[in-house]
Protein backbone atom coordinates (compact mmCIF):
# COMPACT_ATOMS: atom_id res chain seq x y z
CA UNK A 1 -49.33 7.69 -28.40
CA UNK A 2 -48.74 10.95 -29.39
CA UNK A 3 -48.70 12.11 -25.54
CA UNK A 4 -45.95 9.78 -24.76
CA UNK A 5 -43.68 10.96 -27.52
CA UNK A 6 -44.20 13.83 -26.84
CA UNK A 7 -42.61 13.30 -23.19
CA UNK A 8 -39.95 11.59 -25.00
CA UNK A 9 -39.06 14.65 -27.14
CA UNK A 10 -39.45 16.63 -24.26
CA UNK A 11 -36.50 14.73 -22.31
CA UNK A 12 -34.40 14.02 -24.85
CA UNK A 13 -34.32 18.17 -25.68
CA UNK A 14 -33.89 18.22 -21.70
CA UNK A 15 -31.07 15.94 -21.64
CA UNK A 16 -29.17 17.29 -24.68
CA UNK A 17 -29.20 21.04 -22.97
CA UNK A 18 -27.86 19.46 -19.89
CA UNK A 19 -24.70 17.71 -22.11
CA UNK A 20 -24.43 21.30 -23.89
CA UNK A 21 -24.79 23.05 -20.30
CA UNK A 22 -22.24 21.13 -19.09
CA UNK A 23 -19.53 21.20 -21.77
CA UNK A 24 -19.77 25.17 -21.77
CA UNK A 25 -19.27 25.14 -17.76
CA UNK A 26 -16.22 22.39 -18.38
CA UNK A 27 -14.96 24.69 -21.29
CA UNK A 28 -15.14 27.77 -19.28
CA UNK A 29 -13.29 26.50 -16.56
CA UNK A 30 -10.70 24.32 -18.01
CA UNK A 31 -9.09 27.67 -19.60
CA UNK A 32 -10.35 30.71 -17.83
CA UNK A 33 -8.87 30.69 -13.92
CA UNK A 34 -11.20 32.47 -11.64
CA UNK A 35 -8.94 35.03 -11.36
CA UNK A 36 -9.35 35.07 -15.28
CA UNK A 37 -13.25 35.61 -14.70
CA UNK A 38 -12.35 38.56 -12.08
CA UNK A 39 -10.36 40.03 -14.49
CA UNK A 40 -13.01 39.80 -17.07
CA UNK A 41 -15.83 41.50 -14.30
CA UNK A 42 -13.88 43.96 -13.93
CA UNK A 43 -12.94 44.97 -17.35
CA UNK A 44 -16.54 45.09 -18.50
CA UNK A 45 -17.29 46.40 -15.02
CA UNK A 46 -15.24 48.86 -15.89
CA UNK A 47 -16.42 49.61 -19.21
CA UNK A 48 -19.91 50.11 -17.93
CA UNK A 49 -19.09 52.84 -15.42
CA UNK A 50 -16.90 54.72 -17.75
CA UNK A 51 -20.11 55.41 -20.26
CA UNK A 52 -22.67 55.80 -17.08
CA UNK A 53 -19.69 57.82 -15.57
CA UNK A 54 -17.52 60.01 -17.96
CA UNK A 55 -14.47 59.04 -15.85
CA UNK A 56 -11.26 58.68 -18.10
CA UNK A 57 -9.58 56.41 -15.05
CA UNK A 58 -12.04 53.54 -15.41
CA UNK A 59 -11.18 53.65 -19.52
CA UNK A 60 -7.70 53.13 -18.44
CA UNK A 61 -8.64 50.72 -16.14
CA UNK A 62 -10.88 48.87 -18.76
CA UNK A 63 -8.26 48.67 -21.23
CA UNK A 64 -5.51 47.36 -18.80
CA UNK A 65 -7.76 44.87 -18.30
CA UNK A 66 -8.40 43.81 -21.65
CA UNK A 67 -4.96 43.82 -22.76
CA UNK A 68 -3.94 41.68 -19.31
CA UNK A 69 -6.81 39.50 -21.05
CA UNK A 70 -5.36 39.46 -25.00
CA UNK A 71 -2.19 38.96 -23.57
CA UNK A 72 -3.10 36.19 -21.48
CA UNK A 73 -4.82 34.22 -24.59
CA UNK A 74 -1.79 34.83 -26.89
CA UNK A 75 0.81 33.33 -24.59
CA UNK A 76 -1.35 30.68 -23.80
CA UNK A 77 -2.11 29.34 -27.95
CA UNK A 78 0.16 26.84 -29.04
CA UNK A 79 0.59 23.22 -29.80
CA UNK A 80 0.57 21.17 -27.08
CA UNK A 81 0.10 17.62 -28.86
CA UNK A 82 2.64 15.77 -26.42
CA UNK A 83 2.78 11.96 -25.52
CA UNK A 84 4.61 11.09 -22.65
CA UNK A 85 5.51 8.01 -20.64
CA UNK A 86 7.15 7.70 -17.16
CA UNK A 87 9.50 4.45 -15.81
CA UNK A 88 10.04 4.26 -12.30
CA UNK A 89 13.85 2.58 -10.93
CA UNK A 90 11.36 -0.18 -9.40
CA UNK A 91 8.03 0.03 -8.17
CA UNK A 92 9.31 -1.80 -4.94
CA UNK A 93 11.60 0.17 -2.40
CA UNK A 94 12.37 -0.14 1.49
CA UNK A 95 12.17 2.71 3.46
CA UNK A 96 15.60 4.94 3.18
CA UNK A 97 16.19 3.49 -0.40
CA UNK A 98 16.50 6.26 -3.62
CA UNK A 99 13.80 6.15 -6.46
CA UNK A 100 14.15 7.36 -9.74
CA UNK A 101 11.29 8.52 -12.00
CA UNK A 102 12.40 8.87 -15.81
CA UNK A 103 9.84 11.23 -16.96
CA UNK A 104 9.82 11.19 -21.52
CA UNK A 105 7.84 13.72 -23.63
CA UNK A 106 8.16 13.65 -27.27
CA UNK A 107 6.60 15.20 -29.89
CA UNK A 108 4.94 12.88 -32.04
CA UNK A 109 3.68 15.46 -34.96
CA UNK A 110 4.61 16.67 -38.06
CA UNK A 111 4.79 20.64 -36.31
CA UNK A 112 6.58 22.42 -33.82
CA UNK A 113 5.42 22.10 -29.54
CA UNK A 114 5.27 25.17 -28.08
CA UNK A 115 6.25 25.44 -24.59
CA UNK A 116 4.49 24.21 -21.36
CA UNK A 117 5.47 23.44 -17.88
CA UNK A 118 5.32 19.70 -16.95
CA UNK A 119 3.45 18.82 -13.41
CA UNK A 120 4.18 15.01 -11.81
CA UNK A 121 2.66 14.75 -8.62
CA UNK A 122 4.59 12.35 -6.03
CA UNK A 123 2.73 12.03 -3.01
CA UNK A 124 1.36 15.16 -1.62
CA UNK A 125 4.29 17.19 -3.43
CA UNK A 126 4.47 18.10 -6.71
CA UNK A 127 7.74 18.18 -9.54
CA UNK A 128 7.11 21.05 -11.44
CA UNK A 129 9.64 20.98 -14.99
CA UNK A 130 10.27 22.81 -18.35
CA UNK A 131 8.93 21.25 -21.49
CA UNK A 132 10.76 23.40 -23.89
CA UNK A 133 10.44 23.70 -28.01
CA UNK A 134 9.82 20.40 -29.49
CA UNK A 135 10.50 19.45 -33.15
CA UNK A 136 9.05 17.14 -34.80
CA UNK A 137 9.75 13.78 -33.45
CA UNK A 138 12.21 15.19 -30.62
CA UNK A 139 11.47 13.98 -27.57
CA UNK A 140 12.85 15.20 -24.10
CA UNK A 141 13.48 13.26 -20.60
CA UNK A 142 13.78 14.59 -16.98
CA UNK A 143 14.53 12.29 -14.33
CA UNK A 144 13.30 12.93 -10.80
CA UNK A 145 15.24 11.53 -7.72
CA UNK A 146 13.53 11.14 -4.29
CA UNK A 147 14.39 9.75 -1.04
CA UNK A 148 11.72 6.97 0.55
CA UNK A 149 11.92 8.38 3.81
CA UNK A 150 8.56 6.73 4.90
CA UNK A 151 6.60 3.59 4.29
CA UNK A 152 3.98 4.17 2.25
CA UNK A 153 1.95 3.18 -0.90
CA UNK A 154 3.22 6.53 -2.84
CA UNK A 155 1.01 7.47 -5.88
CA UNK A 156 3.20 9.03 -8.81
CA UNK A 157 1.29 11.00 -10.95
CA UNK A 158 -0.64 11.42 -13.19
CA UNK A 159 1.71 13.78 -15.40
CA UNK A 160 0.23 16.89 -17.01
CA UNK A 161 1.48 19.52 -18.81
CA UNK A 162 0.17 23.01 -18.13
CA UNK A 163 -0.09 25.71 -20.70
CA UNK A 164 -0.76 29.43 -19.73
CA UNK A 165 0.05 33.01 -18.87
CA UNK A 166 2.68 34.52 -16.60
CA UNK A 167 -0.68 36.47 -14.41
CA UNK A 168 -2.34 33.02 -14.05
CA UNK A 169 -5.51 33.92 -16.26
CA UNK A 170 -6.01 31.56 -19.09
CA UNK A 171 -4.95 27.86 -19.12
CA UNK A 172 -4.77 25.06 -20.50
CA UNK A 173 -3.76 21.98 -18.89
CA UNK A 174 -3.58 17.96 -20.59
CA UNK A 175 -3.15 14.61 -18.92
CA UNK A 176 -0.60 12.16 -20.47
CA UNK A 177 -0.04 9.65 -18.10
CA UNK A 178 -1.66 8.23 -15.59
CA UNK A 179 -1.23 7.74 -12.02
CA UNK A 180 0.97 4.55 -11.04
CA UNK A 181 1.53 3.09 -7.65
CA UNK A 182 5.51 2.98 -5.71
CA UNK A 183 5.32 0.93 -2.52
CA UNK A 184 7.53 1.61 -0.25
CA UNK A 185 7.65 -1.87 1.98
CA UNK A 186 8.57 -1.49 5.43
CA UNK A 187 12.34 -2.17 6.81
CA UNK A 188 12.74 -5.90 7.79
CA UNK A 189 15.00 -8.16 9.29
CA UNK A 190 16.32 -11.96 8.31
CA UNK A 191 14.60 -14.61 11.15
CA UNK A 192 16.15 -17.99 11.27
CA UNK A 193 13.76 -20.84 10.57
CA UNK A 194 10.86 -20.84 12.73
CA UNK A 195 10.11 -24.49 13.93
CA UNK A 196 7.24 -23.49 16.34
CA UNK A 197 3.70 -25.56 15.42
CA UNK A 198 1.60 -28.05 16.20
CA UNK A 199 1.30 -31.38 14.36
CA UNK A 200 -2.20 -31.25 12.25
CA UNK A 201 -2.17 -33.09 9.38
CA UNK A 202 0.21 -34.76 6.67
CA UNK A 203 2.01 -31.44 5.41
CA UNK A 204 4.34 -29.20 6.64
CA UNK A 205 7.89 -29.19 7.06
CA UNK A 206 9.56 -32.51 9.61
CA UNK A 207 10.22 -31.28 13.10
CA UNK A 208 12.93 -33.66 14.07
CA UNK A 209 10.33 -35.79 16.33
CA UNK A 210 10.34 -39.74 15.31
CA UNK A 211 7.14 -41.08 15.10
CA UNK A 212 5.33 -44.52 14.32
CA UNK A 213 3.17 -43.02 11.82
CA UNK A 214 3.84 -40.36 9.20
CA UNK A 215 4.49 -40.23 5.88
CA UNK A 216 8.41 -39.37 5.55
CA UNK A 217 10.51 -42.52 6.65
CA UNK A 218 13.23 -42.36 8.95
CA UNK A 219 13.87 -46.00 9.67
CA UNK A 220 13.83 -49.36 11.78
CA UNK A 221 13.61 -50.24 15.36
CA UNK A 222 12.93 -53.63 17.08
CA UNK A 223 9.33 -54.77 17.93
CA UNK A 224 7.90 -53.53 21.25
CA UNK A 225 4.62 -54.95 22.65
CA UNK A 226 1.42 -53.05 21.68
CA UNK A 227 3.25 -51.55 18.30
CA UNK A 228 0.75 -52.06 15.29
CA UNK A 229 1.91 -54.79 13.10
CA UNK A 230 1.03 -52.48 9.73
CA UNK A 231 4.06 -50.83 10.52
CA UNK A 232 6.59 -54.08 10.34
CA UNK A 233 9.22 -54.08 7.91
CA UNK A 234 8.80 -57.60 6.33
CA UNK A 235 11.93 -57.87 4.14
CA UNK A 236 13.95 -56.39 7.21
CA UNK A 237 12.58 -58.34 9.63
CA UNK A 238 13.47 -61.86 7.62
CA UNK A 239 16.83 -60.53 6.94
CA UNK A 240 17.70 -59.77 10.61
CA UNK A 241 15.48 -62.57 12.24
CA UNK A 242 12.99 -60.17 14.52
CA UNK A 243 10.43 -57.60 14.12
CA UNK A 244 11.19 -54.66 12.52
CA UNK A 245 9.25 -51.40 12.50
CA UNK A 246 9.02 -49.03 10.48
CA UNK A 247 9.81 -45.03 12.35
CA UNK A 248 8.51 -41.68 10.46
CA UNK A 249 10.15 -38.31 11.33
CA UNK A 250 7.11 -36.66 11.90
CA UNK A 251 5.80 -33.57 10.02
CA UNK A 252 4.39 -30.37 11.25
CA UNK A 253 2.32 -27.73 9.78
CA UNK A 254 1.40 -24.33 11.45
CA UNK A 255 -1.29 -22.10 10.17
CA UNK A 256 -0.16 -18.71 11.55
CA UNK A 257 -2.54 -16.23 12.24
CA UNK A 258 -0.76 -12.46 11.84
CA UNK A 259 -2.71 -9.36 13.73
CA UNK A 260 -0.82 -5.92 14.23
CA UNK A 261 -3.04 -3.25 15.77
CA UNK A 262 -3.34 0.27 14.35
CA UNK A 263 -4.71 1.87 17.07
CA UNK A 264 -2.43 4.84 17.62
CA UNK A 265 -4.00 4.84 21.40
CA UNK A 266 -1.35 1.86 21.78
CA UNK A 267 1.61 3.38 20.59
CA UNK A 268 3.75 6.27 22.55
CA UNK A 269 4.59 8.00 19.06
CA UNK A 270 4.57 7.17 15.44
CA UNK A 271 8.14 5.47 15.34
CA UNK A 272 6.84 2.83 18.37
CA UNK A 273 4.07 1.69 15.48
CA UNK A 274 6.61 1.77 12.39
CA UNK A 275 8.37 -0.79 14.86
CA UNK A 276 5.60 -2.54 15.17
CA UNK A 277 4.80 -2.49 11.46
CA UNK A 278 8.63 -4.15 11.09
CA UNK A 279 8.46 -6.37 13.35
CA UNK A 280 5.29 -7.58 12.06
CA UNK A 281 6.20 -7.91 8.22
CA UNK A 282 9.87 -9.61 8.97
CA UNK A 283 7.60 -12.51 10.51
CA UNK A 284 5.36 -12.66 8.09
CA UNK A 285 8.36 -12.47 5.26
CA UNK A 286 9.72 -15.69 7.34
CA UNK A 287 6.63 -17.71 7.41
CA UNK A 288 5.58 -17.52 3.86
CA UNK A 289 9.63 -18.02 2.73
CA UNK A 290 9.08 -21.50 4.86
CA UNK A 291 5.54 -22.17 2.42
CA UNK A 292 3.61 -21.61 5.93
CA UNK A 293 0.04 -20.41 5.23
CA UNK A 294 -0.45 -16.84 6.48
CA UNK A 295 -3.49 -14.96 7.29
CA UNK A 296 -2.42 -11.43 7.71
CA UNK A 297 -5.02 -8.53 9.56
CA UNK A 298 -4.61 -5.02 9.94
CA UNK A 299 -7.28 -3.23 11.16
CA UNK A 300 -10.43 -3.82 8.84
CA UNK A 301 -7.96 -5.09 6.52
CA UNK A 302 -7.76 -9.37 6.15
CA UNK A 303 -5.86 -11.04 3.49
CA UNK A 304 -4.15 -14.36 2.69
CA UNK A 305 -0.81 -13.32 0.87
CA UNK A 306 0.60 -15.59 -1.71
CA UNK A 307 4.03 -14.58 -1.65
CA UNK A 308 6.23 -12.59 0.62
CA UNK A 309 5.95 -9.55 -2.02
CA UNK A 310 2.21 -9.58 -1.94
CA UNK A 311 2.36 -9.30 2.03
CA UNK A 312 5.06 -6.41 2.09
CA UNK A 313 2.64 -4.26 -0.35
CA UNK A 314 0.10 -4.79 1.95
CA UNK A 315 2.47 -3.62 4.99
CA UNK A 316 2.82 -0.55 2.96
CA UNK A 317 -0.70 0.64 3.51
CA UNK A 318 -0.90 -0.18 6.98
CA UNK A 319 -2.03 3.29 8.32
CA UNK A 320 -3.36 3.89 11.83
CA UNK A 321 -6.90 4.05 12.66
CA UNK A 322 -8.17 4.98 15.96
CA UNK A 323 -11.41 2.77 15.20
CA UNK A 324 -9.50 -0.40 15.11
CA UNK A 325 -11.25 -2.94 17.78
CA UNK A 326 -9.30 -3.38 21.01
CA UNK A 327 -9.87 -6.99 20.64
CA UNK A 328 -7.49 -7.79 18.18
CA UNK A 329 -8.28 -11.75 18.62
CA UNK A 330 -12.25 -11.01 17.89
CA UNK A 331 -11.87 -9.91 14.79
CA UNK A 332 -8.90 -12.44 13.87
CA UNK A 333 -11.18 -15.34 14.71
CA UNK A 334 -13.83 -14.28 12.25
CA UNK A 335 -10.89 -14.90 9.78
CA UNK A 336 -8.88 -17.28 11.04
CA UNK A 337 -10.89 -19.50 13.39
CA UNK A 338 -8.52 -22.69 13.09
CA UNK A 339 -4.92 -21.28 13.27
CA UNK A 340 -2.79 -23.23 15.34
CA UNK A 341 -0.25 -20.31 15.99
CA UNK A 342 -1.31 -16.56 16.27
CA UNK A 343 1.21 -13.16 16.59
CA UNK A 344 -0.02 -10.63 17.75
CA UNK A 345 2.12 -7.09 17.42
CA UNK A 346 1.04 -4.00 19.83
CA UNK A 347 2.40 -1.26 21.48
CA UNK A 348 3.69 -0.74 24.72
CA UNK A 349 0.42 0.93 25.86
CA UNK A 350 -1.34 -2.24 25.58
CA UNK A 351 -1.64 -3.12 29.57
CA UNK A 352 -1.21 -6.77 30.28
CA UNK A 353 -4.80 -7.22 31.61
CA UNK A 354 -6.27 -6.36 27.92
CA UNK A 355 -3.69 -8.57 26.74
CA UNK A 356 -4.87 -11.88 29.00
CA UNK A 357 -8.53 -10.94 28.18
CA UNK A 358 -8.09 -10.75 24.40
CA UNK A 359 -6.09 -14.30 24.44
CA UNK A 360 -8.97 -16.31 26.12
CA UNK A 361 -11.11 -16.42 23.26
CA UNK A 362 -8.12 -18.15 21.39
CA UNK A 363 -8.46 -21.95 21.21
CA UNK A 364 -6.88 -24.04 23.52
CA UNK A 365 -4.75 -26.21 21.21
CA UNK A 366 -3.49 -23.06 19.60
CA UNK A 367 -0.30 -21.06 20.32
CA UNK A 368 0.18 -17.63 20.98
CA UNK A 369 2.59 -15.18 20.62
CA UNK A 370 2.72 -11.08 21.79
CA UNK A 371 5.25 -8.94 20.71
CA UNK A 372 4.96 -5.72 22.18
CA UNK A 373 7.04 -2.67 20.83
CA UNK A 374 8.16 -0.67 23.07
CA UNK A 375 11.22 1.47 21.56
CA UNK A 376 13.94 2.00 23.84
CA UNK A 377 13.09 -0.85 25.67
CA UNK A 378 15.50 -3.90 27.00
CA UNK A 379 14.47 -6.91 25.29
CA UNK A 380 12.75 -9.58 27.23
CA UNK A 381 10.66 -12.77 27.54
CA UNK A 382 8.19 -13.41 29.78
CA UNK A 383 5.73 -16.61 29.55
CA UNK A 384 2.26 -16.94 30.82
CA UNK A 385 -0.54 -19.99 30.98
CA UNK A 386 -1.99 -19.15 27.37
CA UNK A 387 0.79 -16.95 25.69
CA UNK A 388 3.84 -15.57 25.64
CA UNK A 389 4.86 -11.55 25.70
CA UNK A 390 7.85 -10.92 24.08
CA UNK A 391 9.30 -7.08 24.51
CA UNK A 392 10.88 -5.46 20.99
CA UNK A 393 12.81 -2.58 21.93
CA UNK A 394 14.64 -2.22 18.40
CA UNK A 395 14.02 -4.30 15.05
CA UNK A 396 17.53 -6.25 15.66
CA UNK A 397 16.41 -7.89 18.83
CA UNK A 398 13.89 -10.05 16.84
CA UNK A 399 15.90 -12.60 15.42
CA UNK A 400 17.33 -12.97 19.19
CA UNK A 401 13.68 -13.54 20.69
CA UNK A 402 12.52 -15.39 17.54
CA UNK A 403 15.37 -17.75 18.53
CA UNK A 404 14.82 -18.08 22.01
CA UNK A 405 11.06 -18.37 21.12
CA UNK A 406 11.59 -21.36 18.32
């Protein structure tokens, strides 16, 4: 017994030096820069020859040092007790469209701020702002105006403000707000109604085919041998004095299967895939605005979007990925094994012969559609046996080919 506490004494003594270990080493460098440590060396460095030394240059050198060092921790006291919030025009953009980011410190103490410099990361740059003088419940607001030049998911944030010396020595720096999330959704255009599919069961939207057996009525027609007598209109059929049967416009539901590949090895440049990325949200925007169930994948990236919104934020963070399997129908089956109608968007570098072998694992009953970007590039059509290749040269040919292909 008295062993094991013993042990137990021993770690907790070990533990509690490594907390106090570590809040020193956190302390020392959340104020003092490196440079402020070289600074530091030197001065006592400094110091330390002078007395071995006798040399009245290495005094003056010790003391310009020191008073770099004073200097550096007077400038840098001060009350920095901010509170901060930031608001954002929308957190929702398309590419080319202006953001605004409202950025608010106040002062919510009884004393006086001193002054700091504001940082708000957005993206990989930074906003870097004057926090001036503060009273007492004054408060003071910047607002930040940016371009979304590319599609992206952009991080804003988080805001800190940084307190310190002109040299860079001593500083002080304090998150108030964390990071939040812009997505920047890719341009898109308006499709008419796609009526592709393939009749599977008793939902969907009616194709305009009549039908002696469906669920939305579209009216009578005189008995014909062989028609199932469930279907006869009774009450019409006494009225008019033959057989009547009942006709059903018959419905049609497509589950659509939606695969863009990120390999950059099938894209000529970066603007061929950002085509690609368009063309492949303004189909999926269509489909789910028509209540179509949409599987969308994008690399190692599967999901089953609820709304058009949802699927645009995940267009945002499509990013290429030189990984991504060639097969882009391999890994869609694994997700979306009974689709009856699959898009697939690649890049003009995508020969025809990986094409053909990628669609043969498809099912037979299913449909399937390529769209190739190719920027530049007359639009075209060109059908085979178990798809159809469609050639996007801009973004404003696909309501065109969606047409044709409909």
């Amino acid at each position: 017994m008295r062993h094991s506490h013993t042990v137990q004494r021993r770690r907790t003594i070990q533990r509690s030096l490594r907390r106090l270990k570590h809040r020193i080493k956190r302390l020392a460098t959340s104020y003092v820069s490196p440079l402020g440590w070289a600074v530091t060396a030197l001065a006592v460095a400094s110091l330390v020859a002078f007395v071995l030394l006798g040399w009245h240059e290495l005094l003056a050198m010790a003391v310009v040092f020191a008073v770099m060092l004073a200097a550096a921790v007077m400038l840098s006291l001060g009350n920095t007790s901010f509170q901060a919030t930031i608001d954002v025009s929308s957190r929702r953009v398309t590419v080319s469209d202006t953001v605004k980011v409202d950025v608010c410190v106040d002062n919510p103490g009884r004393t006086p701020t001193t002054s700091a410099r504001g940082d708000l990361p957005i993206g990989d740059n930074h906003e870097r702002f004057a926090i001036p003088m503060l009273a007492a419940g004054q408060s003071r607001q910047t607002t930040v105006e940016f371009t979304a030049v590319s599609r992206a998911v952009l991080p804003i944030g988080p805001l800190s403000i940084r307190k310190g010396d002109p040299f860079g020595l001593i500083r002080h720096e304090k998150k108030l707000v964390d990071q939040i999330n812009v997505f920047i959704h890719p341009q898109t255009v308006l499709l008419s109604t796609l009526n592709a599919g393939i009749p599977r069961d008793l939902e969907g939207q009616p194709s305009g085919e009549i039908v002696d057996d469906d669920l939305d009525f579209y009216g009578l027609r005189e008995y014909e041998p062989g028609d199932d007598v469930r279907n006869v209109h009774w009450l019409s059929s006494a009225k008019t004095g033959s057989l009547m049967i009942r006709q059903y416009e018959a419905t049609r539901r497509t589950d659509t299967a939606l695969t863009i590949s990120v390999n950059p090895d099938d894209y000529i440049d970066s603007q061929e895939f950002e085509l690609a990325v368009s063309v492949h949200a303004s189909i999926g925007v269509q489909c789910l605005q028509q209540n179509r169930p949409v599987t969308a994948h994008a690399g190692s990236t599967h999901a089953i979007p609820r709304n058009a919104t949802e699927f645009l934020d995940g267009c945002s963070g499509i990013d290429p990925d030189i990984d991504d399997n060639p097969n882009l129908a391999q890994t869609t089956l694994e997700h979306a094994p009974d689709a009856s109608f699959y898009f697939f968007t690649v890049g003009r570098l995508k020969t025809i012969d990986d094409i053909k072998h990628m669609v043969l694992a498809l099912p037979r009953s299913a449909t399937c559609v390529v769209l190739q970007a190719a920027t530049g590039q007359p639009r075209a059509i060109k059908r085979y046996s178990d798809f159809t290749l469609a050639t996007v040269g801009d973004l404003n040919d696909l309501p065109m080919i969606m047409g044709v292909l409909a």
